[in-house]
Protein backbone atom coordinates (compact mmCIF):
# COMPACT_ATOMS: atom_id res chain seq x y z
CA UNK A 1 128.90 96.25 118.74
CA UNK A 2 129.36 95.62 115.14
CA UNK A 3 126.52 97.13 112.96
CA UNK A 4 124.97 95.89 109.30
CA UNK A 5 122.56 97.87 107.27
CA UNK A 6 120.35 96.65 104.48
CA UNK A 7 120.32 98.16 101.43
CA UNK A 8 117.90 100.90 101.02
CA UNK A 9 114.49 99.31 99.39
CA UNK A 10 111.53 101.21 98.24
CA UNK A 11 107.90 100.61 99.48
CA UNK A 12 104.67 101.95 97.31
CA UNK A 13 102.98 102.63 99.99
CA UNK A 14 102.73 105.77 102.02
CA UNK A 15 104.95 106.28 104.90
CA UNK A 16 101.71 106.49 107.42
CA UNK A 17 100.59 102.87 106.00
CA UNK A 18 104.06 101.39 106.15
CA UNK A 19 104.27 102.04 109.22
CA UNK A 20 101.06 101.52 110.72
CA UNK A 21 101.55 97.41 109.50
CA UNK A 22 104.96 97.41 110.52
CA UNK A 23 104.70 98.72 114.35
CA UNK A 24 101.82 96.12 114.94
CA UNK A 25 103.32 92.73 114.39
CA UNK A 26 100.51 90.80 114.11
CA UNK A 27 99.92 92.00 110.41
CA UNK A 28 103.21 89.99 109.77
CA UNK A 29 101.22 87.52 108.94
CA UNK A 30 100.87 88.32 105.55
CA UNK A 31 104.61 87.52 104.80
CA UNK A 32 103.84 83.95 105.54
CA UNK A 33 102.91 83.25 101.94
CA UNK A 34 105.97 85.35 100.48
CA UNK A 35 108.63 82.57 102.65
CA UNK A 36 110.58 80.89 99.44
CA UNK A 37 110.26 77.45 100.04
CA UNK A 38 113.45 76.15 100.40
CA UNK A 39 113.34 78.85 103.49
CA UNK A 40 109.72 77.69 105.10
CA UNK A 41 111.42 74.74 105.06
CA UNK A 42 113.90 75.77 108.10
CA UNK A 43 111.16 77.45 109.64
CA UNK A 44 109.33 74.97 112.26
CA UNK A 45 107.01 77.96 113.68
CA UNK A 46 106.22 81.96 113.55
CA UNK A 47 104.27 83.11 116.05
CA UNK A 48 102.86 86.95 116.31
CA UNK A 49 101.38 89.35 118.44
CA UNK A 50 101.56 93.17 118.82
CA UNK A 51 104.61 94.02 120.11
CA UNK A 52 106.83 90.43 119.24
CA UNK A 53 107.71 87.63 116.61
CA UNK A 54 108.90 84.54 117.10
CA UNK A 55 110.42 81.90 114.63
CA UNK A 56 111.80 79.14 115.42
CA UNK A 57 114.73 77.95 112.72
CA UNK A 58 117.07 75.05 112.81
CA UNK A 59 119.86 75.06 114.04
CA UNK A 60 119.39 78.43 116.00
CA UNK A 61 116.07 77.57 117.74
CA UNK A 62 113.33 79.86 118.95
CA UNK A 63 114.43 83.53 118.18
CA UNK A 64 112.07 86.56 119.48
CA UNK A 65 111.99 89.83 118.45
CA UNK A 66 110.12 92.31 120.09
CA UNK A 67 109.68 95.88 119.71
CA UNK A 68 111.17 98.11 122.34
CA UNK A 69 110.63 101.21 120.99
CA UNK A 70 108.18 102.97 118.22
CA UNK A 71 108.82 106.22 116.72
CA UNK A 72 105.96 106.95 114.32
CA UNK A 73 106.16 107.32 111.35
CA UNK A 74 109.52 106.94 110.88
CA UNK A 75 111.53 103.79 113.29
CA UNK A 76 110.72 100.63 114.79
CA UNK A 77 113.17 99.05 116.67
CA UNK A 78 113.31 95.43 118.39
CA UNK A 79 115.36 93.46 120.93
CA UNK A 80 116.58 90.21 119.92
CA UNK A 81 115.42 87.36 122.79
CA UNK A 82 116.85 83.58 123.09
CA UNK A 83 119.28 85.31 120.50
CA UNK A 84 122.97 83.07 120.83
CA UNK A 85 124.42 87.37 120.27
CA UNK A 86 123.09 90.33 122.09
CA UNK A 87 121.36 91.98 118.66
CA UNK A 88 119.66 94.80 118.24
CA UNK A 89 117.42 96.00 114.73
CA UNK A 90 115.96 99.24 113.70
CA UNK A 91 113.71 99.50 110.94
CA UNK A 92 113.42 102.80 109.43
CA UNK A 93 111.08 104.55 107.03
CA UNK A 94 111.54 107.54 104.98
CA UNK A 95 108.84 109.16 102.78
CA UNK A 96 109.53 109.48 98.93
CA UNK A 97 106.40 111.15 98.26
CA UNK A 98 102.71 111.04 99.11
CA UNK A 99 102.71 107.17 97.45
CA UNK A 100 106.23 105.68 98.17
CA UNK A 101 108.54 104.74 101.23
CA UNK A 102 112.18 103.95 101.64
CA UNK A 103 113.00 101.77 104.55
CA UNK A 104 116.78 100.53 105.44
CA UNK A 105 117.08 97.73 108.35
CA UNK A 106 120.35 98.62 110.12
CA UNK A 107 121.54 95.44 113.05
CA UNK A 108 123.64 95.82 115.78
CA UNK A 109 124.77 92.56 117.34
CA UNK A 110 127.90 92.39 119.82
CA UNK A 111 130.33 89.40 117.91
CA UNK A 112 133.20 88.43 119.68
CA UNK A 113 136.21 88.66 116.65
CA UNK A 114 136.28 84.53 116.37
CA UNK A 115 133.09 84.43 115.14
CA UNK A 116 132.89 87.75 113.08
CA UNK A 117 134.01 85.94 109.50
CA UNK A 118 131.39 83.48 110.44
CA UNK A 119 128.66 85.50 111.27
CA UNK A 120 128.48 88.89 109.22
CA UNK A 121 128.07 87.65 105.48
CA UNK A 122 124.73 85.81 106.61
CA UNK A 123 123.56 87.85 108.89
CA UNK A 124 124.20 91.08 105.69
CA UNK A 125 122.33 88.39 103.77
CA UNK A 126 119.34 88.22 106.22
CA UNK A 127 118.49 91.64 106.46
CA UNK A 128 119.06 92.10 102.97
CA UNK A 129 116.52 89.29 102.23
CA UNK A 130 114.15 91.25 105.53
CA UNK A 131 114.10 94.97 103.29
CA UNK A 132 113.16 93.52 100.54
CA UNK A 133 110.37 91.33 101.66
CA UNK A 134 109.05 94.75 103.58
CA UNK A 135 109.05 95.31 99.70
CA UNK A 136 106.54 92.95 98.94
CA UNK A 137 103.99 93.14 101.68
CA UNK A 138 100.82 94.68 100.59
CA UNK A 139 100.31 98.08 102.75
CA UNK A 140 97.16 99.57 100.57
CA UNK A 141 94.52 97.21 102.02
């Protein structure tokens, strides 16, 4: 397996809030409106409930990813479904202080070596792009 980590972002929000709206997927919702919109444009559908999200991009299709295990405060980590590469994510939180959270997404998909050159600088790119929208989600309210 071949892994990718973001880079570290910061979250001000309190470790306990983070990840109280990150282990329940159905407050996703809120990044709807933070989608650029040359992005929403390759997104036909998101769909969200507790423990899964689903978005459905051209050319891939319907991706899920659903949580397999939680590890409060600190890790959530999901199993990719209809995924075209067995992939793996974590998504970890680390307190700062009493008002501020780092959080790193690290990937772990199995790439055969022909498609390795294709497949790691976007995929790097993606869960860069994933930490920092964690960034941007409100978590105070």
């Amino acid at each position: 397996m071949t892994s990718f980590e973001s880079k570290i972002t910061r979250i001000p929000a309190p470790i306990d809030k983070v990840y109280a709206k990150l282990s329940d997927l159905n407050n996703l919702e809120a990044i709807r409106d933070r989608i650029p919109a040359d992005k929403l444009a390759q997104i036909k559908e998101m769909r969200f409930d507790a423990d899964s999200c689903t978005i459905n991009v051209d050319p891939v299709g319907a991706l899920t990813f659903r949580i397999i295990e939680r590890e409060a405060p600190k890790l959530v980590k999901f199993s990719a479904e209809n995924s075209p590469l067995p992939l793996f994510m974590w998504v970890q939180f680390v307190p700062v202080d009493e008002q501020n959270t780092k959080t790193r997404i690290t990937v772990k998909a199995e790439i055969n070596a022909f498609l390795k050159p294709m497949v790691s600088k976007p995929l790097q790119e993606a869960i860069d792009r994933m930490a920092e929208m964690l960034a941007v989600i409100p978590y105070n309210n």
